[in-house]
N, C-alpha and C. Protein backbone atom coordinates (compact mmCIF):
# COMPACT_ATOMS: atom_id res chain seq x y z
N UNK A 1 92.86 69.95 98.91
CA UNK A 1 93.54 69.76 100.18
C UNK A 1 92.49 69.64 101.27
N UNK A 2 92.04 68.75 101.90
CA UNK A 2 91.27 68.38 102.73
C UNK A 2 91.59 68.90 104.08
N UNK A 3 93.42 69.26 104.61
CA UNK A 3 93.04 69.73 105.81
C UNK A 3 94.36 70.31 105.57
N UNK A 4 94.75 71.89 106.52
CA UNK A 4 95.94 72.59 106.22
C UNK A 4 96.17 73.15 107.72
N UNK A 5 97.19 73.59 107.33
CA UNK A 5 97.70 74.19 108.50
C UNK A 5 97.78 76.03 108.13
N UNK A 6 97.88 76.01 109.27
CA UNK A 6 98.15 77.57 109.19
C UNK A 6 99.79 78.03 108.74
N UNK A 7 100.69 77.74 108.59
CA UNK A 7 102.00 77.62 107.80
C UNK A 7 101.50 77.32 106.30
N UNK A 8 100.35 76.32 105.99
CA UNK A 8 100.60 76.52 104.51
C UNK A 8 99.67 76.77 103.96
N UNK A 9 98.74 77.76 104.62
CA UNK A 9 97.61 78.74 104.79
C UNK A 9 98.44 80.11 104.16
N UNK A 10 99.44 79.91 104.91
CA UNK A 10 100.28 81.25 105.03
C UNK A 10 100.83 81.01 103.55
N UNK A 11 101.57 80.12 103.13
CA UNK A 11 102.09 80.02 102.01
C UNK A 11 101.78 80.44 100.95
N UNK A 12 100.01 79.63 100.96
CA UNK A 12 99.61 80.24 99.48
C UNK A 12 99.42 81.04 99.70
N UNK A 13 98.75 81.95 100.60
CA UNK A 13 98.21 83.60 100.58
C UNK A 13 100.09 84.35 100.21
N UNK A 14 100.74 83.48 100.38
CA UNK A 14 102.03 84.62 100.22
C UNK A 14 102.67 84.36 98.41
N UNK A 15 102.32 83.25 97.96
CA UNK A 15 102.39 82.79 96.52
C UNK A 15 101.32 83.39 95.74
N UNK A 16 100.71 84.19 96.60
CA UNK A 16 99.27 84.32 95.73
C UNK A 16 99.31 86.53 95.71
N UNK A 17 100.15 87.20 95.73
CA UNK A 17 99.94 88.50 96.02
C UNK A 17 100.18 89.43 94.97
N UNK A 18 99.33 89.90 94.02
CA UNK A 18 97.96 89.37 94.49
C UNK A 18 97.55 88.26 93.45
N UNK A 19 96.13 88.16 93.45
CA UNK A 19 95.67 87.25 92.41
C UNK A 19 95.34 88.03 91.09
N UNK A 20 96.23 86.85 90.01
CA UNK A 20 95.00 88.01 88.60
C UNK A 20 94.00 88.05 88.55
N UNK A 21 93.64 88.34 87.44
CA UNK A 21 92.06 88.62 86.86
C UNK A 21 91.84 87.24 86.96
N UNK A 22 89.99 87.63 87.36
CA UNK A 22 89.25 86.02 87.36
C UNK A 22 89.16 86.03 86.04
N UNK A 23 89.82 84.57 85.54
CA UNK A 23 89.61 83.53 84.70
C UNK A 23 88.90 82.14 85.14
N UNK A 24 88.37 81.61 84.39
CA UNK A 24 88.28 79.79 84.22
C UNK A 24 89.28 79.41 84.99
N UNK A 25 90.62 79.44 84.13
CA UNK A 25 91.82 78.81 84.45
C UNK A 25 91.86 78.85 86.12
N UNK A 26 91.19 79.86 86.90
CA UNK A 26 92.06 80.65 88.26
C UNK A 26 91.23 79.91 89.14
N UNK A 27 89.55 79.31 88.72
CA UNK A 27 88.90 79.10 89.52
C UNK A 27 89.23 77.86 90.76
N UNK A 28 90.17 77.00 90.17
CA UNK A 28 90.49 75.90 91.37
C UNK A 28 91.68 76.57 92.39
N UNK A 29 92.25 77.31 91.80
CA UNK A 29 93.30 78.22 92.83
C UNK A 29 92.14 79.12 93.72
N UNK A 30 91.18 79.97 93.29
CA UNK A 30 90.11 80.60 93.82
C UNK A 30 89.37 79.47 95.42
N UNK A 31 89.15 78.11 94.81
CA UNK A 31 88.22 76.97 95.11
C UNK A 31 89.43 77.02 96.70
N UNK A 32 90.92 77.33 96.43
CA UNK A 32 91.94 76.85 97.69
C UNK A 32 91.86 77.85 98.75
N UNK A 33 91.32 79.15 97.50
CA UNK A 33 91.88 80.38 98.84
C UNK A 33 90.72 80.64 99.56
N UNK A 34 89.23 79.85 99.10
CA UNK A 34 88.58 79.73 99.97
C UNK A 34 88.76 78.88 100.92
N UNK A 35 89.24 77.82 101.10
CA UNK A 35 89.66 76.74 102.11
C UNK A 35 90.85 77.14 103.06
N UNK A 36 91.68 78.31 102.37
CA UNK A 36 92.17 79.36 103.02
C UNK A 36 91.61 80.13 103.97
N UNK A 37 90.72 81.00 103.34
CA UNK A 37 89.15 81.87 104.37
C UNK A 37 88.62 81.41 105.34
N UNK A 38 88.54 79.95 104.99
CA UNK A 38 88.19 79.24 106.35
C UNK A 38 88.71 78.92 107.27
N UNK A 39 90.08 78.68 106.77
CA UNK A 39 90.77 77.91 107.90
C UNK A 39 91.37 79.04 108.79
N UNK A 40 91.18 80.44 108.21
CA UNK A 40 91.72 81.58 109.33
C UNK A 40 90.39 82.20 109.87
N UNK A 41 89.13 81.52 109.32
CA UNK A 41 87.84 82.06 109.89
C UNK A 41 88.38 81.41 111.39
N UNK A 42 88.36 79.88 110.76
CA UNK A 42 88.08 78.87 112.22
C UNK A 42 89.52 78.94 113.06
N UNK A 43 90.62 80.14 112.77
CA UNK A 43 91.80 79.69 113.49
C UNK A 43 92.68 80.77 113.27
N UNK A 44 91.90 82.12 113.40
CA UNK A 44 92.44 83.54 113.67
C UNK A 44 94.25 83.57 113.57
N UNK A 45 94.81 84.41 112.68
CA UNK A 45 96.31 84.49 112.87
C UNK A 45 96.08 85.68 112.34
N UNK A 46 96.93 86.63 113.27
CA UNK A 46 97.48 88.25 112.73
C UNK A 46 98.46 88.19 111.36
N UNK A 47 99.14 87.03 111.28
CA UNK A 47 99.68 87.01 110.07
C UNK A 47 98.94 87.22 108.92
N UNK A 48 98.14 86.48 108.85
CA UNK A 48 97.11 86.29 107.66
C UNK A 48 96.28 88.13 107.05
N UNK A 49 96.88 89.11 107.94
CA UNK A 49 96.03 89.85 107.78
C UNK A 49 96.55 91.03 106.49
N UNK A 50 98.01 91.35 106.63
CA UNK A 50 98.72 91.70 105.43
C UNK A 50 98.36 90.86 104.29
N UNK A 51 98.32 89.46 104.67
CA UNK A 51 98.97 88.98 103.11
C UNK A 51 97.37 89.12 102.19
N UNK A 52 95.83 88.75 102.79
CA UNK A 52 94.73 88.91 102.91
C UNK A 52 94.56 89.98 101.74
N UNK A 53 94.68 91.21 102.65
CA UNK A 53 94.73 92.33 102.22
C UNK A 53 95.09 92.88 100.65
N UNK A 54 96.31 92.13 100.64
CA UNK A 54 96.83 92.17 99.36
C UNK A 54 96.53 91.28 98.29
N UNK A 55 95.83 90.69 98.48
CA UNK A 55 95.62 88.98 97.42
C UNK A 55 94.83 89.46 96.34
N UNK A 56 93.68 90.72 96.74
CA UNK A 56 93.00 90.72 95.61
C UNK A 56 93.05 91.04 94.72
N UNK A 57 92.69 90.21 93.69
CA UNK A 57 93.20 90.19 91.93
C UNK A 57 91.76 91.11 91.83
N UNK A 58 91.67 91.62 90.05
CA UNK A 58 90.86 92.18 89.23
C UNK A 58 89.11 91.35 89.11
N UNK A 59 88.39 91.76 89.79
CA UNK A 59 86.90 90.98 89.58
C UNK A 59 86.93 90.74 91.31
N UNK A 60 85.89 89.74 91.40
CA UNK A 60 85.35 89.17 92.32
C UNK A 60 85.51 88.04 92.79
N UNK A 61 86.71 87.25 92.66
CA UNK A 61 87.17 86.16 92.97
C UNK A 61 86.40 84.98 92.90
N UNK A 62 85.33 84.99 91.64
CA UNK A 62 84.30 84.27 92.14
C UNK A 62 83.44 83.72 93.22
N UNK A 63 83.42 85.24 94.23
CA UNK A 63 82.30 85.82 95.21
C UNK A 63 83.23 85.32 96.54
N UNK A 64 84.40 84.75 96.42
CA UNK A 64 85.13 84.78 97.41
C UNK A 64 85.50 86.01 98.27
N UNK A 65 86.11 87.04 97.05
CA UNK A 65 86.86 88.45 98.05
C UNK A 65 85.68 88.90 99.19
N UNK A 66 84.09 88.77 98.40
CA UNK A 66 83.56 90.23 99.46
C UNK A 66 83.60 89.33 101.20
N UNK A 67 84.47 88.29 100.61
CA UNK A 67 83.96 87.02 102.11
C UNK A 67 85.17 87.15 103.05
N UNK A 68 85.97 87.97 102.44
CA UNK A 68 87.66 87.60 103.64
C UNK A 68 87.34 88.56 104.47
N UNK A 69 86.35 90.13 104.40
CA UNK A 69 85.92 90.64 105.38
C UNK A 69 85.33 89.89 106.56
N UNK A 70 85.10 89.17 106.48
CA UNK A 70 84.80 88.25 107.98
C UNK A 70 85.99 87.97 108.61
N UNK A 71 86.97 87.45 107.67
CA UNK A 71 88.32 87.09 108.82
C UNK A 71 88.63 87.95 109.66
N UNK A 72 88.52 89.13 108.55
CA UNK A 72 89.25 90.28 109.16
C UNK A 72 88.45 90.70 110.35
N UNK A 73 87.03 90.85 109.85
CA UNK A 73 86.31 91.04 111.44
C UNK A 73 87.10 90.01 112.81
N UNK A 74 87.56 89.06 112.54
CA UNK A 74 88.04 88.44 113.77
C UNK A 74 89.36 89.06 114.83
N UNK A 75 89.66 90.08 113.70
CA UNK A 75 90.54 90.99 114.51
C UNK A 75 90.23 92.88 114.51
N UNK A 76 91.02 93.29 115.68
CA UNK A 76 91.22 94.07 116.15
C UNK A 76 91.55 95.45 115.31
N UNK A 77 91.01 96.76 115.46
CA UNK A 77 90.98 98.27 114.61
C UNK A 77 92.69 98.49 114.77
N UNK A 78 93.07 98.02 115.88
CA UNK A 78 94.60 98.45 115.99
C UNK A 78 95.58 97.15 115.10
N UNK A 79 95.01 96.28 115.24
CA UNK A 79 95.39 94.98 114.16
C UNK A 79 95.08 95.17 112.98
N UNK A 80 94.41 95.41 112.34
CA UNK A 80 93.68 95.52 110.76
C UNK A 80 94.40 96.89 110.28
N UNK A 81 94.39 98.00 110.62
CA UNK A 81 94.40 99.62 110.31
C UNK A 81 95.71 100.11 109.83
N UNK A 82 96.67 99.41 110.44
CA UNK A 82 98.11 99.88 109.69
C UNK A 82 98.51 98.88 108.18
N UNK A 83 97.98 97.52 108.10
CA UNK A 83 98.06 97.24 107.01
C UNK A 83 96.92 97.69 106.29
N UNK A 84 96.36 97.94 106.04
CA UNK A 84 94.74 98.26 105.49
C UNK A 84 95.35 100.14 105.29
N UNK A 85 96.01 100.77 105.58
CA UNK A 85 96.12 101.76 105.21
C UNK A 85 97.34 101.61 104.35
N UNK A 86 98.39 100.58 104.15
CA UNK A 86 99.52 100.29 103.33
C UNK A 86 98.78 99.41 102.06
N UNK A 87 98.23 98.57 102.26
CA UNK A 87 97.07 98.14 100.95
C UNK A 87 96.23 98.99 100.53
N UNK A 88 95.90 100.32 100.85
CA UNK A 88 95.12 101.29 100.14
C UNK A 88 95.81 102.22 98.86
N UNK A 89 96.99 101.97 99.24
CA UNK A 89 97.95 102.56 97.99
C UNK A 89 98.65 101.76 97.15
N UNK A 90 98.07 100.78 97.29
CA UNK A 90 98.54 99.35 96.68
C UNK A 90 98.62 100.25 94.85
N UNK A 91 99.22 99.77 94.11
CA UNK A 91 99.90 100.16 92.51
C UNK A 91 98.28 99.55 92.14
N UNK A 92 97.85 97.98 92.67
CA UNK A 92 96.67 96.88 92.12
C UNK A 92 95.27 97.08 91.95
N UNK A 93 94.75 97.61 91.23
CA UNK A 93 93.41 98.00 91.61
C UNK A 93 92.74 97.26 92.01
N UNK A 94 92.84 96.05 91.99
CA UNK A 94 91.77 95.23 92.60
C UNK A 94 91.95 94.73 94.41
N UNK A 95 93.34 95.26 95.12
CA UNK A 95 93.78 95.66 96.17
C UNK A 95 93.26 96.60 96.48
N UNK A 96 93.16 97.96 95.90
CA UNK A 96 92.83 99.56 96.46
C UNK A 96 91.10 99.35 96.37
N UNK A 97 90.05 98.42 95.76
CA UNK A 97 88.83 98.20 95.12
C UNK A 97 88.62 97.24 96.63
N UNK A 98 88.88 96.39 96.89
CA UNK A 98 88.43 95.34 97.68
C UNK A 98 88.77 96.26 99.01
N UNK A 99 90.36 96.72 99.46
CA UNK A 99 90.34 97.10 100.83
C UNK A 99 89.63 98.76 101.14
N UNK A 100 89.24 99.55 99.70
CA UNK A 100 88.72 100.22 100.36
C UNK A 100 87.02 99.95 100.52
N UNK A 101 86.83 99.09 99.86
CA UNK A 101 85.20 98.66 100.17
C UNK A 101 85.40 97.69 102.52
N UNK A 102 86.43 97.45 102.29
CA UNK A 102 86.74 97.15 104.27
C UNK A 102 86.63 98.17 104.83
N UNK A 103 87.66 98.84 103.97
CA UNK A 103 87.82 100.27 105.45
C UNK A 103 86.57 100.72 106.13
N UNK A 104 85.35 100.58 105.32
CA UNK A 104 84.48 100.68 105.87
C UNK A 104 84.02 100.24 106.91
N UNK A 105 84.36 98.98 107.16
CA UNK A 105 84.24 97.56 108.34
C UNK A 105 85.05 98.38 109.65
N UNK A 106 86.14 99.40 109.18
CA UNK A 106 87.41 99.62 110.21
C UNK A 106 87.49 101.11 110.33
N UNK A 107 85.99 101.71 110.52
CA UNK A 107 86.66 103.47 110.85
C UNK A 107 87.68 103.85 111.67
N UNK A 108 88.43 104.41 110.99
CA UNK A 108 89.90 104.87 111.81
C UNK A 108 89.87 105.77 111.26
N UNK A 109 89.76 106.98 112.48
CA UNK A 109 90.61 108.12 111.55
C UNK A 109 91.98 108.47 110.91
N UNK A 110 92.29 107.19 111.21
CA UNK A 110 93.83 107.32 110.34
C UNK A 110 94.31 106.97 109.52
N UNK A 111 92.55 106.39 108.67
CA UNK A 111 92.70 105.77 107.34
C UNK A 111 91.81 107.07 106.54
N UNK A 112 92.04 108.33 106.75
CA UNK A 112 91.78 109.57 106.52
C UNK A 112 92.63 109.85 105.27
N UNK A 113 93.58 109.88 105.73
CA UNK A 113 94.65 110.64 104.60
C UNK A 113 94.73 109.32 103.49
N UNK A 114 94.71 108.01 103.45
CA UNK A 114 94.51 107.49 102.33
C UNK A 114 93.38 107.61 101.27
N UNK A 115 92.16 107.04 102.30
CA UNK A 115 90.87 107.32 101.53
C UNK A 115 90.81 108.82 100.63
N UNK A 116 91.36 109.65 101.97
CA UNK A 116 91.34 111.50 101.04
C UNK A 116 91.71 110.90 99.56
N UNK A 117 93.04 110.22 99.53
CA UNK A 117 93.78 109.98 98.03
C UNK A 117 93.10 109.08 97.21
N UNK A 118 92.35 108.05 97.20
CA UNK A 118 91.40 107.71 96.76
C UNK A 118 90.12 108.73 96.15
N UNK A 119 90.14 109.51 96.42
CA UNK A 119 89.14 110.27 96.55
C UNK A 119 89.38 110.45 94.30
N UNK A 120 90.78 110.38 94.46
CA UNK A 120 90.91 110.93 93.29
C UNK A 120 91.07 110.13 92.19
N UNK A 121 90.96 108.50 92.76
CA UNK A 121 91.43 107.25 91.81
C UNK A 121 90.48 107.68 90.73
N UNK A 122 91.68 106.96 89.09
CA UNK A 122 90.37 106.89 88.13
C UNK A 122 89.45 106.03 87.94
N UNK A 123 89.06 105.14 88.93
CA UNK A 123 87.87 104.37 89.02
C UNK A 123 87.14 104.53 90.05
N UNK A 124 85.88 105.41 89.14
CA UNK A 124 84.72 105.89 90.13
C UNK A 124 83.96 104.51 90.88
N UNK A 125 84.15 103.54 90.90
CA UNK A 125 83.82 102.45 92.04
C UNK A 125 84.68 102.84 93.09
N UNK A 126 86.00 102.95 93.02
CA UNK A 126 86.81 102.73 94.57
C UNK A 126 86.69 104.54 94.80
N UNK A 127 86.10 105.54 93.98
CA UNK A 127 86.03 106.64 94.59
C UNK A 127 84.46 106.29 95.54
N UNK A 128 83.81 105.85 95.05
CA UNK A 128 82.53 105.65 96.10
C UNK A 128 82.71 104.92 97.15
N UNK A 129 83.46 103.58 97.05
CA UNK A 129 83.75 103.11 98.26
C UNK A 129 84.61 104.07 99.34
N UNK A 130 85.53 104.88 97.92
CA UNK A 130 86.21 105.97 99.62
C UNK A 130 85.19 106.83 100.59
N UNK A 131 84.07 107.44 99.25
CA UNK A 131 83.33 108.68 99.71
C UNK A 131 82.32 107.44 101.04
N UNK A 132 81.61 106.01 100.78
CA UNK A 132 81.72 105.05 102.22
C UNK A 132 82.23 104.86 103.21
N UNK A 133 83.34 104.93 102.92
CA UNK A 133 84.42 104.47 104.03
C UNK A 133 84.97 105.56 104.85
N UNK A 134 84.81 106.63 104.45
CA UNK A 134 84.88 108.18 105.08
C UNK A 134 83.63 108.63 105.72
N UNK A 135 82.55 108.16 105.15
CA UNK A 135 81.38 108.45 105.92
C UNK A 135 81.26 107.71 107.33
N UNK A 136 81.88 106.24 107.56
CA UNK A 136 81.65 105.82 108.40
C UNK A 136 82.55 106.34 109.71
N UNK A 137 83.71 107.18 109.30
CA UNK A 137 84.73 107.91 110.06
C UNK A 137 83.91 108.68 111.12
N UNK A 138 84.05 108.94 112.42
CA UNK A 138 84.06 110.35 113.01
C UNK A 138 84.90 110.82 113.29
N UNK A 139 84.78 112.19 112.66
CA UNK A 139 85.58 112.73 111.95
C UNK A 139 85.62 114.43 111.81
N UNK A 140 85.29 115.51 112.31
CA UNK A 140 84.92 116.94 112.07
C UNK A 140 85.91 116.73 110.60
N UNK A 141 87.24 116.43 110.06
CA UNK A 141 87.31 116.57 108.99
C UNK A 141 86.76 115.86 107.41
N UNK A 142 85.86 115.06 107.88
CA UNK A 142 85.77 114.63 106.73
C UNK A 142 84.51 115.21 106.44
N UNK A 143 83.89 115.74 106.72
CA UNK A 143 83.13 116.91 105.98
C UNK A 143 83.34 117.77 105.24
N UNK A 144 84.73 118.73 105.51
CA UNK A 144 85.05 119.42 104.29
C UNK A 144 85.91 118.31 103.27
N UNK A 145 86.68 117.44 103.58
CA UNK A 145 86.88 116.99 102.90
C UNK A 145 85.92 116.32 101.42
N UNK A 146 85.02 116.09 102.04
CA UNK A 146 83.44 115.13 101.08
C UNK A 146 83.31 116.47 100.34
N UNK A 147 82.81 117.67 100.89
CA UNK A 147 82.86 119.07 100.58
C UNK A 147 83.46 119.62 99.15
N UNK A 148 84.99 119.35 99.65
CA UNK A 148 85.78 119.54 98.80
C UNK A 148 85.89 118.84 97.29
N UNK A 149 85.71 117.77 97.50
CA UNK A 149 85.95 116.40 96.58
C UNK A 149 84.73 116.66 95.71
N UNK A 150 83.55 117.29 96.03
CA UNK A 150 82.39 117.08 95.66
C UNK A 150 82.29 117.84 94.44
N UNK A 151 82.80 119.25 94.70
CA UNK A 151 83.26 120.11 93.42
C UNK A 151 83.94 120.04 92.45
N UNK A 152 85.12 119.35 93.37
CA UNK A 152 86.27 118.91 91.86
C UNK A 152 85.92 117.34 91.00
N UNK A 153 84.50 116.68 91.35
CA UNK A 153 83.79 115.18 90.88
C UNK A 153 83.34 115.21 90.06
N UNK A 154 83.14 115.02 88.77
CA UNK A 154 82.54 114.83 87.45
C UNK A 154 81.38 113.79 86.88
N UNK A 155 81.85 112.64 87.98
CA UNK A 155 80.72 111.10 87.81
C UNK A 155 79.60 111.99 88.96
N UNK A 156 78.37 111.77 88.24
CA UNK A 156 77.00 112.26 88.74
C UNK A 156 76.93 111.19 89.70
N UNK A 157 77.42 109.77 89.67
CA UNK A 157 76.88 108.56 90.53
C UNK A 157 77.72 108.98 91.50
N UNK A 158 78.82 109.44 91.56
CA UNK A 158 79.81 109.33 92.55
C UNK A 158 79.44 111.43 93.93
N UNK A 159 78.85 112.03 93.05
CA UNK A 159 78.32 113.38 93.60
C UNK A 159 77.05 113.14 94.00
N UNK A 160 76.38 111.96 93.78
CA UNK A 160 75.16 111.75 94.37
C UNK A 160 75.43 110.74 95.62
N UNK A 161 76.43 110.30 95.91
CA UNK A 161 76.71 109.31 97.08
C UNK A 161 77.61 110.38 97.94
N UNK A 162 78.99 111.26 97.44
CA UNK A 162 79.19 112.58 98.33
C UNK A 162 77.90 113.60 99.17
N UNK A 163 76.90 113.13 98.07
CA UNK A 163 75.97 114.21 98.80
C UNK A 163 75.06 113.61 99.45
N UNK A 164 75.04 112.19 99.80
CA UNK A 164 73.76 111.30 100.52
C UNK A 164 75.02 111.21 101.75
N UNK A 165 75.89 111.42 101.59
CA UNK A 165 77.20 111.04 102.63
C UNK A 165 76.83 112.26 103.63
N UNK A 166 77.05 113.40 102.62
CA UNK A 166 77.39 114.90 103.69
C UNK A 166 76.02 114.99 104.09
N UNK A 167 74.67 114.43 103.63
CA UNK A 167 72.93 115.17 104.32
C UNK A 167 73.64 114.13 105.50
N UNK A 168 73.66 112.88 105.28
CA UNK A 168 73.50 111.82 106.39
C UNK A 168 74.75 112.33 107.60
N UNK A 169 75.97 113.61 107.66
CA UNK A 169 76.50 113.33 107.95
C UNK A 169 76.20 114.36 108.87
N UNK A 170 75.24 115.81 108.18
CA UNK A 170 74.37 116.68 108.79
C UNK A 170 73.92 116.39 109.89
N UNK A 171 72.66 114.96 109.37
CA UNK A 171 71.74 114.85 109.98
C UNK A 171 72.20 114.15 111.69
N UNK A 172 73.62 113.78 111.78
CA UNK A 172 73.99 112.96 112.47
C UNK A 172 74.79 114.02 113.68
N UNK A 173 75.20 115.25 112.87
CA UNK A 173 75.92 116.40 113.83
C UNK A 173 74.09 117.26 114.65
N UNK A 174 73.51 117.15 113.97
CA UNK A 174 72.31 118.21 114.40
C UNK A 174 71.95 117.01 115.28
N UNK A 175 72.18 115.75 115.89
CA UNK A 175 71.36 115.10 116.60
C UNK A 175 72.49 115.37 118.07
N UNK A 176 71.75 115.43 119.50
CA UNK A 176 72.76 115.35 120.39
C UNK A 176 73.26 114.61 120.76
């Protein structure tokens, strides 16, 4: 499709929620929803920001997903934050994997109580992106929270990023 509109921009992102697993087969549907990415890079719609959110299938979209964080940069913490905290509990792992590697992009403390629940997913990738995405919070609670999580954590990779989280988070309260 050489040129689209934002109506059928909207379409496929809404035919598309989310995407499966990258296959072969997926890559020319992949090839659209980048021409998608663009066309809400170059032509911002708050619509686009739910459906976004939710699209991501299992893998890496063939290096598309880590790229829709730019759209989203085109909008607003009070625009992004209430869907971005309803896609964090998404059933999809590759939804709860992609938006909590954003939340990072979007400290809100009111993407607190999701990330907390993340904290406990069984895939120690989206637990590190939470123990990220909480670090970037200010926050007096997410210290005990990191705290907390850190004891009840079993992945050494994932207690070594809680604990580069809580020195860095030290080092950031002891400064005035």
């Amino acid at each position: 499709m050489k040129y689209m509109n934002s109506a059928q921009a909207i379409m496929f992102l809404k035919d598309n929620q989310p995407f499966s697993k990258d296959t072969e087969e997926k890559f020319e549907v992949i090839k659209k929803y980048n021409d998608v990415r663009v066309h809400f890079l170059n032509h911002p719609d708050p619509q686009c920001i739910p459906l976004f959110l939710n699209s991501f299938g299992e893998g890496s979209g063939f290096g598309v997903y880590q790229l829709i964080e730019d759209v989203l940069m085109k909008f607003s913490i009070e625009q992004v934050v209430p869907h971005l905290i309803s896609a964090l509990k998404s059933e999809h792992i590759g939804v709860r994997y992609w938006c909590t590697h954003i939340a990072a992009s979007f400290p809100a403390p009111s993407l607190i109580p999701p990330l907390s629940n993340l904290l406990s997913d069984p895939d120690p990738d989206i637990r590190c992106a939470a123990v990220t995405a909480l670090s970037q919070i200010e926050d007096d609670r997410v210290i005990g929270i990191l705290e907390e999580f850190q004891e009840k954590e079993g992945d050494p990779d994932v207690i070594d990023l809680i604990q580069e989280a809580l020195n860095e988070s030290k080092i950031d309260a002891a400064i005035p």
